[in-house]
Protein backbone atom coordinates (compact mmCIF):
# COMPACT_ATOMS: atom_id res chain seq x y z
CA UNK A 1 12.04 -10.74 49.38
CA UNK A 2 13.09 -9.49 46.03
CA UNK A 3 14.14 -13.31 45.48
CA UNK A 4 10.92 -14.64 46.14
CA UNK A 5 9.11 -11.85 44.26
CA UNK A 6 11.51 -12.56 40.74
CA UNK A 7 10.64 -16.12 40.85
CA UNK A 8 7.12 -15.40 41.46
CA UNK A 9 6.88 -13.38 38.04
CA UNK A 10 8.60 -16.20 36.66
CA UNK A 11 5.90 -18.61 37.05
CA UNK A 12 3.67 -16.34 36.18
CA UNK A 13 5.04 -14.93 32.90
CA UNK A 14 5.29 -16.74 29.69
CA UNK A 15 8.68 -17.81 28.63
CA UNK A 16 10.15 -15.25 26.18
CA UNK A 17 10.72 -17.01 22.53
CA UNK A 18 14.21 -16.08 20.74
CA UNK A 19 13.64 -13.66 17.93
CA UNK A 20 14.13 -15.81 14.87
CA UNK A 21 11.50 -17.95 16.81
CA UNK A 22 9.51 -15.20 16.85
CA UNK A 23 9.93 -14.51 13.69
CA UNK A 24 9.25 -17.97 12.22
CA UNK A 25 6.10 -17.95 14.35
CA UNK A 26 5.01 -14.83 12.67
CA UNK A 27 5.43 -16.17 9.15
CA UNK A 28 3.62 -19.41 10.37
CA UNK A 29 0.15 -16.90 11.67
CA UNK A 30 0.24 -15.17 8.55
CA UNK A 31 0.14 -18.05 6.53
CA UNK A 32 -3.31 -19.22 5.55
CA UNK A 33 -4.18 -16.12 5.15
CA UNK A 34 -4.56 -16.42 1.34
CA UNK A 35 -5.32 -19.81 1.29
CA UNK A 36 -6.90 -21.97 -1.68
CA UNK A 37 -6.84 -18.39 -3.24
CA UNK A 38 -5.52 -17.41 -6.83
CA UNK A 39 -3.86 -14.75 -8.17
CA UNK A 40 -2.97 -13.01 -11.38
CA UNK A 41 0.37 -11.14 -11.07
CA UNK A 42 1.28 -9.21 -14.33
CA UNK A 43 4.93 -8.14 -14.56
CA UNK A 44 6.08 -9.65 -11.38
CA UNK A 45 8.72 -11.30 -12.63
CA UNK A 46 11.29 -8.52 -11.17
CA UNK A 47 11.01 -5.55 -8.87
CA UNK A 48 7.81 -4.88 -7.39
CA UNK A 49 6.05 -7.64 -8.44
CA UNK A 50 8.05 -10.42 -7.73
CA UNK A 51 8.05 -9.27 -3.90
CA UNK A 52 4.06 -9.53 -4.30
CA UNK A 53 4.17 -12.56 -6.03
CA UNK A 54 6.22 -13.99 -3.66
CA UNK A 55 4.38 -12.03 -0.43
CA UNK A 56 0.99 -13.60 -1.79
CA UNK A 57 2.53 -17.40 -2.49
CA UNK A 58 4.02 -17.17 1.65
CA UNK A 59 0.34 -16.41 2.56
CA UNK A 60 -1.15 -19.14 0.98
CA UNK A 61 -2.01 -18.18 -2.43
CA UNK A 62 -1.96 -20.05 -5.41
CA UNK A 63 0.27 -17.47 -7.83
CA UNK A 64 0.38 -16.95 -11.77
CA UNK A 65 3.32 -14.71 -12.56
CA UNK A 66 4.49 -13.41 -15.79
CA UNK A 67 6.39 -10.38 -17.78
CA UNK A 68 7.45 -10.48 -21.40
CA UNK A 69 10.37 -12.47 -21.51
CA UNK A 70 10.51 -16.78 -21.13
CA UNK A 71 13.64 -16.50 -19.49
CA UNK A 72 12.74 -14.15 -17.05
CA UNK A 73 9.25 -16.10 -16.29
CA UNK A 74 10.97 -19.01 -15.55
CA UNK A 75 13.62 -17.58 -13.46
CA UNK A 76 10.63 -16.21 -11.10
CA UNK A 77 8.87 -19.30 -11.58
CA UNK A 78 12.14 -21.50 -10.21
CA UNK A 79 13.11 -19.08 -7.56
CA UNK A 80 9.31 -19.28 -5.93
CA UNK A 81 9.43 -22.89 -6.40
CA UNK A 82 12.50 -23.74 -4.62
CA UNK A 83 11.26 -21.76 -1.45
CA UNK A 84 8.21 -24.35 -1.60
CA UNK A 85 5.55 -22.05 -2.48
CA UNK A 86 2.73 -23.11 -5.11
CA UNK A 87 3.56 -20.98 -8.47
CA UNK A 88 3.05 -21.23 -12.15
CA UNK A 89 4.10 -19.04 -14.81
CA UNK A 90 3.42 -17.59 -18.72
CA UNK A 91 4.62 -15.07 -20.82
CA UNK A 92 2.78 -11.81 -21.08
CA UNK A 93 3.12 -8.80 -22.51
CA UNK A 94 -0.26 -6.99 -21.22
CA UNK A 95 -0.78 -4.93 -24.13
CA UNK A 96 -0.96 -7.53 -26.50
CA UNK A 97 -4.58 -9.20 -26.80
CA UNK A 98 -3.03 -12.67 -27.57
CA UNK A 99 -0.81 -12.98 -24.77
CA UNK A 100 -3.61 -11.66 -22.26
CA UNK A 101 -5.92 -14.48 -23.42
CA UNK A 102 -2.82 -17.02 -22.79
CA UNK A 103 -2.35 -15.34 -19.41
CA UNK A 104 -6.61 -16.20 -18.59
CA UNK A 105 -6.22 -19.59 -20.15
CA UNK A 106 -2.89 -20.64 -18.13
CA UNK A 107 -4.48 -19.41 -14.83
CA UNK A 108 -7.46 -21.14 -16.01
CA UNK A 109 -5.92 -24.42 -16.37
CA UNK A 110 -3.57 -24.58 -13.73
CA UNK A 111 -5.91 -23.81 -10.91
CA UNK A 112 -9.46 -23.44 -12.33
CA UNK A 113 -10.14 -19.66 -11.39
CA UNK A 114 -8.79 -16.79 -10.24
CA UNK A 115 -9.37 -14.57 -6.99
CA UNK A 116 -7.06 -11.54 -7.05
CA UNK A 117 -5.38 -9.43 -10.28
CA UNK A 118 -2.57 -7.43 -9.22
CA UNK A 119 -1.46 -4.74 -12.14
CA UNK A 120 2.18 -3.96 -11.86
CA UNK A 121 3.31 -3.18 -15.55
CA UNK A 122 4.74 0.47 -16.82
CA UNK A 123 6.90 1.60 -19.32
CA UNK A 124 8.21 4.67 -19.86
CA UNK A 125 10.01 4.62 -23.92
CA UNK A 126 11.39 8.21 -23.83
CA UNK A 127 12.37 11.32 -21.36
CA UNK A 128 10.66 14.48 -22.01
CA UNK A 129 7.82 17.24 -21.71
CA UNK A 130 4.51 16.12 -22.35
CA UNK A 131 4.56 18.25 -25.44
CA UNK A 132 7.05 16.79 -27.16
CA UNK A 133 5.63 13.31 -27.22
CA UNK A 134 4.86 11.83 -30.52
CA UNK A 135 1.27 10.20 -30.85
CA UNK A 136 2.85 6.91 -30.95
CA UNK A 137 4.65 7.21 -27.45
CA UNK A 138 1.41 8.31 -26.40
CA UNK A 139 -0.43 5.26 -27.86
CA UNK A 140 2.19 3.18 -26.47
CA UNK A 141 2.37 4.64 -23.15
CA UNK A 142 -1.39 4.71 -22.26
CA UNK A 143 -2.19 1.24 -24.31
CA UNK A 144 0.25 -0.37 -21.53
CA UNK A 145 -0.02 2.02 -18.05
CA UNK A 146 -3.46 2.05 -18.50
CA UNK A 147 -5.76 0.35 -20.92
CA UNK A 148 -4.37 -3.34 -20.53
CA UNK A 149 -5.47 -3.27 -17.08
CA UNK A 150 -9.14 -2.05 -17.53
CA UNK A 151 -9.28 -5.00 -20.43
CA UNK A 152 -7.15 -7.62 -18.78
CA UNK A 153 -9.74 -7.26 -15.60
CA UNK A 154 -12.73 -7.45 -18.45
CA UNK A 155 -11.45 -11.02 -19.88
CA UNK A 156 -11.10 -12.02 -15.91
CA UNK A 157 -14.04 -10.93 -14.48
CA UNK A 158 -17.00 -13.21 -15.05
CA UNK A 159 -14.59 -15.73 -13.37
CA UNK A 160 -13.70 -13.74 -10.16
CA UNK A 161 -17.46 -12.91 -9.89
CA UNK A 162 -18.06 -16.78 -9.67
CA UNK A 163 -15.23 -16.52 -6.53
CA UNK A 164 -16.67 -13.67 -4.65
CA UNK A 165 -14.76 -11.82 -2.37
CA UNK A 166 -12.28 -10.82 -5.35
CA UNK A 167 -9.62 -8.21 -4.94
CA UNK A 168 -7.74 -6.00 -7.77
CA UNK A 169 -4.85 -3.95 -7.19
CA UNK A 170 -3.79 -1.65 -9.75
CA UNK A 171 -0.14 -0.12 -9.25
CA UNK A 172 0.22 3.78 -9.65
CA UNK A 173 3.43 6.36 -8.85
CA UNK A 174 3.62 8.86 -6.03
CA UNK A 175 4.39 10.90 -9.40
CA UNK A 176 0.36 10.99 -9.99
CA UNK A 177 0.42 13.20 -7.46
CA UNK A 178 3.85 15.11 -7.83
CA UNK A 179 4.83 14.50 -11.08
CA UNK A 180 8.18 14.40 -12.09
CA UNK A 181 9.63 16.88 -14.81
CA UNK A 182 10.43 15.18 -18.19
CA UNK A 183 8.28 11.89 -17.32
CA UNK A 184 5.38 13.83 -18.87
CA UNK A 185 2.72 11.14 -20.32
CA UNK A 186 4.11 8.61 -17.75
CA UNK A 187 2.49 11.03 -15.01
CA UNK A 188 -0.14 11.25 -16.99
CA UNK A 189 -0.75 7.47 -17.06
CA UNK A 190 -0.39 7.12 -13.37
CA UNK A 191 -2.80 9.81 -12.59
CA UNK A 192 -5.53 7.68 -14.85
CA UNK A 193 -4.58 4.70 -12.66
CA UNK A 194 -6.03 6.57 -9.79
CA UNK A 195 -9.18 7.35 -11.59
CA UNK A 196 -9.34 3.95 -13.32
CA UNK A 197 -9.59 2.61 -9.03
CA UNK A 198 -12.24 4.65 -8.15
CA UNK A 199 -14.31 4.21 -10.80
CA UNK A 200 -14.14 0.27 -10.98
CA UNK A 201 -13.91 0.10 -7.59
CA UNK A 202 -17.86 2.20 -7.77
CA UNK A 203 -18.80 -0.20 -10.84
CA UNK A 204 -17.68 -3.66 -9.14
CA UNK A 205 -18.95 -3.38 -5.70
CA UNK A 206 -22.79 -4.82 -6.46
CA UNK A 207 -20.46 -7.73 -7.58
CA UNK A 208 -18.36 -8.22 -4.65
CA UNK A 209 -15.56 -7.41 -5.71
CA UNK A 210 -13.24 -4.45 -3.91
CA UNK A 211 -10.43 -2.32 -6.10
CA UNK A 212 -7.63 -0.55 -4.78
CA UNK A 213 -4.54 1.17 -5.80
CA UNK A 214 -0.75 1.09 -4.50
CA UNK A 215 0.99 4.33 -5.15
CA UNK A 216 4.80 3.56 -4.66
CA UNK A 217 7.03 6.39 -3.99
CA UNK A 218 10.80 5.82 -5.09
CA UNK A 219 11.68 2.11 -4.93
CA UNK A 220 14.56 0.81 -5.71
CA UNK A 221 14.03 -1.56 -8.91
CA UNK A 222 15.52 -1.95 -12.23
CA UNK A 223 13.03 0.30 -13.08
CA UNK A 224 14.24 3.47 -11.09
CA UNK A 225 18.04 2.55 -11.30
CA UNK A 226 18.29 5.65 -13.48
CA UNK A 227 16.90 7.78 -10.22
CA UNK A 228 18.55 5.30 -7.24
CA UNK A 229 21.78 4.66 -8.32
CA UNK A 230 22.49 8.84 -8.93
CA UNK A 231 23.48 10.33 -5.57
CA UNK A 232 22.95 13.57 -6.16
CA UNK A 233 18.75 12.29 -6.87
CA UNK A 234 19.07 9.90 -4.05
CA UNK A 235 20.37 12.68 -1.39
CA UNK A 236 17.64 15.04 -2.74
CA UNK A 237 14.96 12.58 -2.61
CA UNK A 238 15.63 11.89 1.27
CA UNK A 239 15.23 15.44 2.04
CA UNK A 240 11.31 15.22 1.26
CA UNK A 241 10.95 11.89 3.62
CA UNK A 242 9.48 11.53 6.51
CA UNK A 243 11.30 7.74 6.65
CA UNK A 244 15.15 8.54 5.37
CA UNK A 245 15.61 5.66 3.40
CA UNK A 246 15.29 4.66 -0.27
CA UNK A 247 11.82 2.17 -0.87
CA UNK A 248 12.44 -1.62 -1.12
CA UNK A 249 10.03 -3.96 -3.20
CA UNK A 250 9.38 -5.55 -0.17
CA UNK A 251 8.12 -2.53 1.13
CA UNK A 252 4.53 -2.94 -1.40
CA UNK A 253 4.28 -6.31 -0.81
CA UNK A 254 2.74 -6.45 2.44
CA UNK A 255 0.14 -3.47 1.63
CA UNK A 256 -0.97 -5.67 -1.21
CA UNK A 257 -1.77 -8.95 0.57
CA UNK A 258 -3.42 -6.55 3.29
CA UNK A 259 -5.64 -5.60 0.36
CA UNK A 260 -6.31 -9.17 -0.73
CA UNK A 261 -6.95 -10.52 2.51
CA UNK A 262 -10.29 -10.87 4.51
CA UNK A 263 -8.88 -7.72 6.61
CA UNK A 264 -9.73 -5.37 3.77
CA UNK A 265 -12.99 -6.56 3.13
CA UNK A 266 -14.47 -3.23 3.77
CA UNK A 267 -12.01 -1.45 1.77
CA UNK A 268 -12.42 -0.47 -1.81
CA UNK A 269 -11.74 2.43 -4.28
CA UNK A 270 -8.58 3.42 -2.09
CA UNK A 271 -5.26 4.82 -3.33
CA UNK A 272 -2.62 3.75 -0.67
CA UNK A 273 0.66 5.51 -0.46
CA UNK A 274 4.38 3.87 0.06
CA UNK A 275 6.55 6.32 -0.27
CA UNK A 276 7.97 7.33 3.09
CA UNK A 277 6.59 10.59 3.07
CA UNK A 278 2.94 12.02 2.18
CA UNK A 279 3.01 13.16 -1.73
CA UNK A 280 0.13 15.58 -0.13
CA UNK A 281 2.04 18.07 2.15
């Protein structure tokens, strides 16, 4: 009886794949996703956005990637196109008006418009209290975090409008809400990134086009090596998570071609969270 009854739910149940087939089928659905789409990628030649560029490229999308250095751009650029995916680069330092213009004209050229700009820059020149910040840190600070995004998405725009169904992503810090002692204006800037969403996320939506934030918590990047690679920060850090691990690039990348793809299309002036832990409790 219990023979006949295992071969029974044999030939009725679907053969079980192994799980790098799974796993290879699940990259296969989730490709197309993004197809024929563009997208602008500032500073994603490292870090957090080089695991978007290269999350956006697997799905489909046509990807423009760039940072301030050559060398580094074409590192990126080489590395995306060896794993077959469909990549160009330039270099681009955001808060310079020439090299924004280069970034629109490369994009531009190689693919004849753009769908999606993802924001990833930030710099951080010195540690200390808000107060103590010279007015040229502060220029510097805010002309980066904050202002090259609002005019980088100006010099793109009439192009994405012609697209429709555009998506920007601007990238914030879990320290806009808990900001972190001695990383004074850099809070600062961050917080504005939230506001910055929501308000062209209100201003954009008669033109189709959605804006949302990522607010990475503590990710381990060049960028927080100062924070990840001290133990004593590290241990202290995974006391407030909920997931008791240090953040991975990877860890954004999916969130952002979530907000890209048609699946968001109802989703606009959000600020989404990767941190392992709410920065609300």
């Amino acid at each position: 009886m219990l023979r006949s009854l295992t071969w029974a739910w044999k030939g009725l149940l679907p053969p079980v794949a192994p799980l790098s087939m799974r796993s290879t089928s699940s990259e296969a659905n989730r490709r197309g996703k993004l197809d024929n789409k563009v997208a602008v990628i500032t500073g994603s030649t490292k870090g957090i956005g080089f695991a978007i560029a290269r999350r956006l490229a697997q799905d489909g999308a046509h990807v423009v990637v760039s940072s301030r250095k050559q060398q580094n751009v074409d590192q990126a650029v080489a590395a995306l196109q060896g794993e077959g995916l469909s990549v160009t680069g330039t270099v681009c330092h955001v808060g310079k008006p020439e090299d924004r213009e280069r970034l629109v004209a490369t994009t531009l050229e190689s693919y004849g418009g753009v769908d999606f700009l993802v924001c990833v820059p930030a710099i951080n020149p010195i540690v200390g209290s808000t107060t103590d910040c010279s007015e040229q840190i502060w220029d510097k600070i805010l002309n980066v975090n904050v202002k090259a995004p609002g005019l980088l998405l100006s010099q793109l725009l009439p192009h994405m409008e012609k697209r429709g169904q555009s998506s920007v992503v601007l990238v914030s810090s879990v320290a806009a809400y808990t900001p972190v002692a001695k990383l004074g204006v850099y809070n600062v800037s961050k917080t504005a990134l939230l506001g910055l969403t929501k308000t062209l996320a209100v201003e954009l939506a008669p033109k189709n086009i959605r804006v949302n934030c990522l607010v990475p918590g503590l990710i381990k990047t060049d960028f927080s090596k100062v924070l990840t690679e001290d133990p004593v920060i590290s241990e202290t850090s995974l006391e407030f998570f909920g997931v008791q691990r240090l953040g991975e690039p990877e860890d954004c990348a999916g969130i952002v071609s979530f907000l890209c793809s048609p699946d968001a299309s109802y989703i606009t002036g959000e600020c989404i969270v990767v941190a392992g832990h709410s920065p609300h409790l």
